[in-house]
C-alpha atoms as a PDB file:
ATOM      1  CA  UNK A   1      -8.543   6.144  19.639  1.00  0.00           C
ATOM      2  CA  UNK A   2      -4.948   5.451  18.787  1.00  0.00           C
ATOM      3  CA  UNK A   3      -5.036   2.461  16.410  1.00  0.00           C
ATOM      4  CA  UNK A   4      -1.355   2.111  16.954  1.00  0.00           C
ATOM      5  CA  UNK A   5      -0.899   2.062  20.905  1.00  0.00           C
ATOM      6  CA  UNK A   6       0.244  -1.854  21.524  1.00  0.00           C
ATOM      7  CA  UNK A   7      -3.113  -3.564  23.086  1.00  0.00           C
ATOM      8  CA  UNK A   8      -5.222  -1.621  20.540  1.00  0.00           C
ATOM      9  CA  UNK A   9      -3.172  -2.973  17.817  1.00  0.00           C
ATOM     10  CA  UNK A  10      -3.521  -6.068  19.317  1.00  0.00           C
ATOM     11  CA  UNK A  11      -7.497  -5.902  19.142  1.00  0.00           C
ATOM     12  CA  UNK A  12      -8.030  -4.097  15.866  1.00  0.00           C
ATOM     13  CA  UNK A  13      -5.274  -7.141  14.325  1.00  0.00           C
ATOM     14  CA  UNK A  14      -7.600 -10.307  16.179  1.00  0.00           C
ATOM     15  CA  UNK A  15     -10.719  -8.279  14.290  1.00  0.00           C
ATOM     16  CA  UNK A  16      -9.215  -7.839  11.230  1.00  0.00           C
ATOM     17  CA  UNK A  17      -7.696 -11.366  11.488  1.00  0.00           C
ATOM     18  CA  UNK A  18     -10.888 -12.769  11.989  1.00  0.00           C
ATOM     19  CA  UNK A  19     -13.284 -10.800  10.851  1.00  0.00           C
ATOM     20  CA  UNK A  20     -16.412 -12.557  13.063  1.00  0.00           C
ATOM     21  CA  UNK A  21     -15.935 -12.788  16.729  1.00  0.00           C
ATOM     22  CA  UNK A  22     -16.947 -12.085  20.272  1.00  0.00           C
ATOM     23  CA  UNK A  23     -15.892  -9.867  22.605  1.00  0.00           C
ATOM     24  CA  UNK A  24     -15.572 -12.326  25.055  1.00  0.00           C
ATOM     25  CA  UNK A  25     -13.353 -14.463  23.181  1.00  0.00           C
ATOM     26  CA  UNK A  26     -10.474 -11.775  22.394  1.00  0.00           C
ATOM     27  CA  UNK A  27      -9.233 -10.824  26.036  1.00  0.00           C
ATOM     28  CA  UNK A  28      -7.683 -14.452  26.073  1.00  0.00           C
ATOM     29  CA  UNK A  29      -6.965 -14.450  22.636  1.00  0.00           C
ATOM     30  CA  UNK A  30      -5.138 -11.442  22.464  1.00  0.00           C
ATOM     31  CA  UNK A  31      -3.781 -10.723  26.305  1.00  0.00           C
ATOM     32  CA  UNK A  32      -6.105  -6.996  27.056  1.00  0.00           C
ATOM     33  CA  UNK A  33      -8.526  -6.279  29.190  1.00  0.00           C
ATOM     34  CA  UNK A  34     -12.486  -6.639  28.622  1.00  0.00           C
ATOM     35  CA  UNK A  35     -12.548  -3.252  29.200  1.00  0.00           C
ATOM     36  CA  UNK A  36      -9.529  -2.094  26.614  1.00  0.00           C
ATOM     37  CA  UNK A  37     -11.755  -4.579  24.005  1.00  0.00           C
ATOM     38  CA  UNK A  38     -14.939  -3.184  24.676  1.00  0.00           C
ATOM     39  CA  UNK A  39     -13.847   0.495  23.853  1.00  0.00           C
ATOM     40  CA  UNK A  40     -12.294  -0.930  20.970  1.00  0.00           C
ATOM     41  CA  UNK A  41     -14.896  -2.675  19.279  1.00  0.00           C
ATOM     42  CA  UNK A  42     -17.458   0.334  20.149  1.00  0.00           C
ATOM     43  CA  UNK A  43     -14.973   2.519  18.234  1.00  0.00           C
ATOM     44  CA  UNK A  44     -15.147   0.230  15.092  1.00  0.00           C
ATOM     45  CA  UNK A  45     -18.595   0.121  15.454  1.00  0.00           C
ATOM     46  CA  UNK A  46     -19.081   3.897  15.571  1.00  0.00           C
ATOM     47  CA  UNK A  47     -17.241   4.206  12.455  1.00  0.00           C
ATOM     48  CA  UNK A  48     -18.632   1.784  10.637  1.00  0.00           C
ATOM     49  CA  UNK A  49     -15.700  -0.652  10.680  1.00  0.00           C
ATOM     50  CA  UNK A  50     -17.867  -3.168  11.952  1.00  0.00           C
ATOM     51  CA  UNK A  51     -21.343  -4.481  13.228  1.00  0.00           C
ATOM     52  CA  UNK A  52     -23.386  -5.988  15.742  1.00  0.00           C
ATOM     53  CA  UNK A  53     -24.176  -9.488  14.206  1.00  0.00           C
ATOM     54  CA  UNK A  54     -26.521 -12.877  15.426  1.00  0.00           C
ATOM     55  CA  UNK A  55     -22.936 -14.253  15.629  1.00  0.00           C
ATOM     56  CA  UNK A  56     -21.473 -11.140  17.778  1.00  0.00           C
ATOM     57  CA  UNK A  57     -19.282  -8.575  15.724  1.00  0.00           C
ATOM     58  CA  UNK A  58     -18.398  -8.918  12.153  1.00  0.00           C
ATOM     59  CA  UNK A  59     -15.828  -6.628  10.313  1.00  0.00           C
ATOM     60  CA  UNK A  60     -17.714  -4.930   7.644  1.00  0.00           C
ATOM     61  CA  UNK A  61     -14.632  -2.359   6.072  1.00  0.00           C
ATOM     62  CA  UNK A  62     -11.864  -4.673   6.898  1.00  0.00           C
ATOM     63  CA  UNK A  63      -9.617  -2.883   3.624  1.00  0.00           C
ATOM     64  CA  UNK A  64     -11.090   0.768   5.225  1.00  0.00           C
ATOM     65  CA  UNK A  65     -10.193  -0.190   9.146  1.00  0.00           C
ATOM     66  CA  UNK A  66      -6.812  -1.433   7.823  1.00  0.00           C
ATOM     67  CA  UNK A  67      -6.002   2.012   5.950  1.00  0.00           C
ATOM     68  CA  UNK A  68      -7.072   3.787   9.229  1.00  0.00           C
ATOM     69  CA  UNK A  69      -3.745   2.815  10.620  1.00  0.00           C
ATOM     70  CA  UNK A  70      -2.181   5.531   7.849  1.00  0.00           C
ATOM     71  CA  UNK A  71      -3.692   8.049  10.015  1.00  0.00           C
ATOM     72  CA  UNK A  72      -1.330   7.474  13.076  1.00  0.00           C
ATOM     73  CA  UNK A  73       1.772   5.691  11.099  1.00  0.00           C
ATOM     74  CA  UNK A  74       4.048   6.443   8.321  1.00  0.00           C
ATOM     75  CA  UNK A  75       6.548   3.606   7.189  1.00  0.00           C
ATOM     76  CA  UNK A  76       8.995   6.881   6.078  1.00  0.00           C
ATOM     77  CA  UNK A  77       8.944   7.767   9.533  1.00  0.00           C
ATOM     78  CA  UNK A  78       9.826   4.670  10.980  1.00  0.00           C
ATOM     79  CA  UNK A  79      12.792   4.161   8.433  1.00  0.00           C
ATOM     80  CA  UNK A  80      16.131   3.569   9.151  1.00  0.00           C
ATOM     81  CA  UNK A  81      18.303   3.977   6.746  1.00  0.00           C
ATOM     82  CA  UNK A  82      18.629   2.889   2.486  1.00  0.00           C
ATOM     83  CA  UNK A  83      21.285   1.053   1.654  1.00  0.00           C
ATOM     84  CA  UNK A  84      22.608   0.705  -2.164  1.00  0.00           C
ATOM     85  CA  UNK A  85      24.913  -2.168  -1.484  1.00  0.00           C
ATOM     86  CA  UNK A  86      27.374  -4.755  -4.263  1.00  0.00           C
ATOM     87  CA  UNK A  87      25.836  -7.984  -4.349  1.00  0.00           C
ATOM     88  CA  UNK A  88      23.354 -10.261  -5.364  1.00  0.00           C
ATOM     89  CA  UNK A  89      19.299  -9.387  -4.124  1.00  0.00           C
ATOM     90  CA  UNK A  90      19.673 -13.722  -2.785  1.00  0.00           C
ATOM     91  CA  UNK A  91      22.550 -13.046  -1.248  1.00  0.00           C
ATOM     92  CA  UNK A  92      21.915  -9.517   0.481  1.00  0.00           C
ATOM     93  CA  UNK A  93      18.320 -11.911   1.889  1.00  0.00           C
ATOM     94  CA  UNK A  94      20.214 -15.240   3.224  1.00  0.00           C
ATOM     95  CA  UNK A  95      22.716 -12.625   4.931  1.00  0.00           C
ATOM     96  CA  UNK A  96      19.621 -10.817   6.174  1.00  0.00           C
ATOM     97  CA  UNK A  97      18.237 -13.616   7.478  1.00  0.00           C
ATOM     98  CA  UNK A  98      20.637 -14.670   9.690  1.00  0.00           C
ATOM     99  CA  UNK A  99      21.207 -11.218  11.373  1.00  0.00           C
ATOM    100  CA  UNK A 100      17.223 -11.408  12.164  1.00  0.00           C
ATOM    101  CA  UNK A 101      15.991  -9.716   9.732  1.00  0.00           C
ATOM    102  CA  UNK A 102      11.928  -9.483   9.358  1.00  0.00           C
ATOM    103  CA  UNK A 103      10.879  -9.008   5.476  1.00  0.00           C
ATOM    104  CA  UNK A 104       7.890  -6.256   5.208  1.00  0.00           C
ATOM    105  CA  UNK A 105       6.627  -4.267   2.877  1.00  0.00           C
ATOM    106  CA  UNK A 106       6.888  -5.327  -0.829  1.00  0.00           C
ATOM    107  CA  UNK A 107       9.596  -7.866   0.388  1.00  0.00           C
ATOM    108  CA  UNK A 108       6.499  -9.795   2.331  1.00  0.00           C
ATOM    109  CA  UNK A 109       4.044  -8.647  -0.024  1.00  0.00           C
ATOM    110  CA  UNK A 110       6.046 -11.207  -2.641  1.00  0.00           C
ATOM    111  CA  UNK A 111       5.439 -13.938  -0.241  1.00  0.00           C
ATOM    112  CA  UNK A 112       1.654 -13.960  -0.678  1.00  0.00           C
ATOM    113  CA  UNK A 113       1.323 -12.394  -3.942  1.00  0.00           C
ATOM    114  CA  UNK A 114       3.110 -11.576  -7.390  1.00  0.00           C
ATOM    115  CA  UNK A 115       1.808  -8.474  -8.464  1.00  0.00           C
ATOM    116  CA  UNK A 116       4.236  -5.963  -7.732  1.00  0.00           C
ATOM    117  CA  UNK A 117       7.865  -7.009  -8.136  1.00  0.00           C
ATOM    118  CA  UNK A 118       9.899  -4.013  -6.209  1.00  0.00           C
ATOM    119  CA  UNK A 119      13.967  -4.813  -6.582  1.00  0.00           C
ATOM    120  CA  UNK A 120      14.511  -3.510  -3.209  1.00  0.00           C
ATOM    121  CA  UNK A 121      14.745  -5.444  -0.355  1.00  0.00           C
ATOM    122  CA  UNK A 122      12.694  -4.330   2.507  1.00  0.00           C
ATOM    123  CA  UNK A 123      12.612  -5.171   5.839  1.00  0.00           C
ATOM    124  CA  UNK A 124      12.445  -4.496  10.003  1.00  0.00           C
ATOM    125  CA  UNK A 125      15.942  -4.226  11.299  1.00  0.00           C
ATOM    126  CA  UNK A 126      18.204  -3.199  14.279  1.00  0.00           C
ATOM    127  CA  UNK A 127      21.401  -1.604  14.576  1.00  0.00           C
ATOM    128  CA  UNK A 128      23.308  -4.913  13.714  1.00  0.00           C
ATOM    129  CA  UNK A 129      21.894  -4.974  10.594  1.00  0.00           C
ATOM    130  CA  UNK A 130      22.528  -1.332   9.702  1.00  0.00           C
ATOM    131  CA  UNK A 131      25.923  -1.936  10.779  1.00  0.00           C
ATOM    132  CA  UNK A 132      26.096  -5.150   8.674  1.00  0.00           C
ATOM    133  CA  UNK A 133      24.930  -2.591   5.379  1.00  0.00           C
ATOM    134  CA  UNK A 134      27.111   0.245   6.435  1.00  0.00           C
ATOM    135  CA  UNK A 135      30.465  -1.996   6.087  1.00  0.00           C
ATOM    136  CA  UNK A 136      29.081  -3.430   2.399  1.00  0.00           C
ATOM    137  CA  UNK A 137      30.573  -1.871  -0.836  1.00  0.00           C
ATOM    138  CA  UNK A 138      28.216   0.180  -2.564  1.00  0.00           C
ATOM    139  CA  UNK A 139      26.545  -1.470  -5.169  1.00  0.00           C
ATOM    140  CA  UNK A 140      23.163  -1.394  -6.598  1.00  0.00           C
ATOM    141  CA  UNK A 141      20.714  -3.560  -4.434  1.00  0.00           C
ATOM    142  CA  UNK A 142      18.789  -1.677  -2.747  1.00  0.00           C
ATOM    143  CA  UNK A 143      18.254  -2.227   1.222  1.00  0.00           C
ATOM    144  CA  UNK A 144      15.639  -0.682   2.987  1.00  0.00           C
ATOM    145  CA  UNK A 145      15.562  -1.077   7.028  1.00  0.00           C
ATOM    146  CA  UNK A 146      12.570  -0.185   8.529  1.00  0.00           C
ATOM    147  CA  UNK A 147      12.247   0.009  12.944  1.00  0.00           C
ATOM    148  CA  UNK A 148       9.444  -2.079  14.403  1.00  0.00           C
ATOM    149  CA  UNK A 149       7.750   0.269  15.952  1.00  0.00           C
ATOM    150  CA  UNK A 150       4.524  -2.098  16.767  1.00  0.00           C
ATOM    151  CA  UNK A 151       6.517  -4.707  17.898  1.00  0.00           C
ATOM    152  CA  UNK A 152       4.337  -7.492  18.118  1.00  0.00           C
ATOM    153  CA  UNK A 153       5.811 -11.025  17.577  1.00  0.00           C
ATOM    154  CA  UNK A 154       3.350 -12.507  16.775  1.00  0.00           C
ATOM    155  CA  UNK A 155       3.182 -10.122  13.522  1.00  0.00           C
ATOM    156  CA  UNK A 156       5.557 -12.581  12.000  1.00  0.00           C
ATOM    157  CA  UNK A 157       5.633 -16.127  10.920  1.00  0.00           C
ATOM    158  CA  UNK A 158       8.126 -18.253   8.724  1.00  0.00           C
ATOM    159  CA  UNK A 159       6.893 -18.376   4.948  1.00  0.00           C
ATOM    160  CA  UNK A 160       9.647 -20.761   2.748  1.00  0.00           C
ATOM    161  CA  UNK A 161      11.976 -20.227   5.303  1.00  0.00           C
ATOM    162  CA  UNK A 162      11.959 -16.909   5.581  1.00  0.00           C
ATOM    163  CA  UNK A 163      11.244 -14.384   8.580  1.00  0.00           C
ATOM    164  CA  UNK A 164       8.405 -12.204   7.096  1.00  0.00           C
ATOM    165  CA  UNK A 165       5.389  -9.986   7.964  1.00  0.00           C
ATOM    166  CA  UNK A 166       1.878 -11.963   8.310  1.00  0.00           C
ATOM    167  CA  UNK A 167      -1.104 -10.988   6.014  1.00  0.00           C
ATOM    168  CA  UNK A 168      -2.433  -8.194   7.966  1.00  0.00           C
ATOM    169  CA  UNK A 169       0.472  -6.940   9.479  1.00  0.00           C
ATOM    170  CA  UNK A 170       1.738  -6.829   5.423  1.00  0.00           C
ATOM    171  CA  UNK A 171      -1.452  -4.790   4.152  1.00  0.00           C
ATOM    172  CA  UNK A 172      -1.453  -2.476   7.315  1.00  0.00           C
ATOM    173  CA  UNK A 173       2.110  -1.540   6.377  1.00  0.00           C
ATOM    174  CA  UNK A 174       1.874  -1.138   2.633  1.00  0.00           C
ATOM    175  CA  UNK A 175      -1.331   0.780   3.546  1.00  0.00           C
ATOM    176  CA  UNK A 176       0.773   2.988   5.857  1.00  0.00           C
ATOM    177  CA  UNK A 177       3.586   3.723   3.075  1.00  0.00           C
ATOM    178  CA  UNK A 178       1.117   4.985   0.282  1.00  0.00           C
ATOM    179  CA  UNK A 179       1.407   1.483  -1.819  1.00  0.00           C
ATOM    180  CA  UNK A 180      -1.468  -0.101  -1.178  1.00  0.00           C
ATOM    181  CA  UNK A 181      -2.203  -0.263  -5.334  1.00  0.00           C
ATOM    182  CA  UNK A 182       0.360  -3.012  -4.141  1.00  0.00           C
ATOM    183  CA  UNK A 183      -1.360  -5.072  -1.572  1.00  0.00           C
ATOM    184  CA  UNK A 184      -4.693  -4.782  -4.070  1.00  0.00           C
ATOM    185  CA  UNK A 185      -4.706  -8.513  -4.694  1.00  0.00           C
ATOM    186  CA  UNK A 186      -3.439  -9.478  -1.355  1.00  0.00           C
ATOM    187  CA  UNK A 187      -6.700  -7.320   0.770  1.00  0.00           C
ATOM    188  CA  UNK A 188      -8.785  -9.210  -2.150  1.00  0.00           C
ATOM    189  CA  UNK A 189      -7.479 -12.450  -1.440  1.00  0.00           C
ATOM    190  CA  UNK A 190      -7.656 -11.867   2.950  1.00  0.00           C
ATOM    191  CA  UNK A 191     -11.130 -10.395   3.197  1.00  0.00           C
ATOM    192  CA  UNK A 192     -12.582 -12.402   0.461  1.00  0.00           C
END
């Protein structure tokens, strides 16, 4: 089972979202077949992701099922470029922003949680972007511009105005860097 093929994703995220649900419920939910669910779920269950419950299928190793994404997906791997650019870590953000910039990684992590403070600024990005860092003076904020390669919209959500990562979609990617000692207090705090 490849965790990372699109309507897999799609069905692993719903589960890990939710944590309690029925199979039934997640074709509509999440736009896959029965079918595409059913092998799915059977998968967690075999693993020991999750369980057969009076209320249909609960997530038991939500944190574990997350950090089985590392097994298909490296965040090095779907990097860019790293940019040390000349000016200030607000600035280098509201510029960001407005070129359509997604933050991830420790960037979104900051969002939800204050444990680790990381100066650089991390994020999913296009070539307009790169182009945008290419043509700054070099400097010493650090930029780094990841490719989407999941590329689920619905990953994403506005959080004080900015264009970041949701909850899961945060922990499945600092899982699949090697920082998860960084999303500690978030997976605490999202599968209470």
């Amino acid at each position: 089972m490849k965790l990372t093929s699109p309507k897999t994703y799609r069905v692993v995220r719903f589960a890990l979202e939710h944590q309690v649900f029925r199979q039934y419920e997640v074709p509509k939910q999440v736009g896959v077949s029965f079918g595409i669910v059913n092998r799915t779920v059977n998968w967690m269950v075999s693993r020991g992701f999750a369980s057969k419950s009076s209320k249909g299928y609960q997530v038991t190793a939500p944190a574990a099922l997350a950090n089985a994404f590392a097994l298909f997906r490296k965040m090095e791997d779907r990097r860019i470029g790293i940019f040390e650019i000349e000016a200030k870590k607000e600035d280098v953000r509201e510029e960001l922003d407005k070129l359509g910039a997604t933050a991830c990684l420790s960037t979104a992590l900051a969002y939800y949680d204050d444990y680790l403070r990381d100066p650089a600024i991390c994020v999913y990005g296009d070539e307009k972007i790169t182009q945008f860092l290419r043509k700054a003076m070099p400097g010493s904020t650090r930029v780094e511009v990841y490719e989407d390669d999941l590329r689920q919209d619905d990953d994403f959500s506005v959080n004080k105005g900015k264009r970041v990562t949701k909850r899961v979609r945060t922990i499945i990617d600092l899982l699949c860097s090697f920082r998860a000692y960084g999303a500690e207090n978030l997976i605490r705090n999202t599968w209470k």
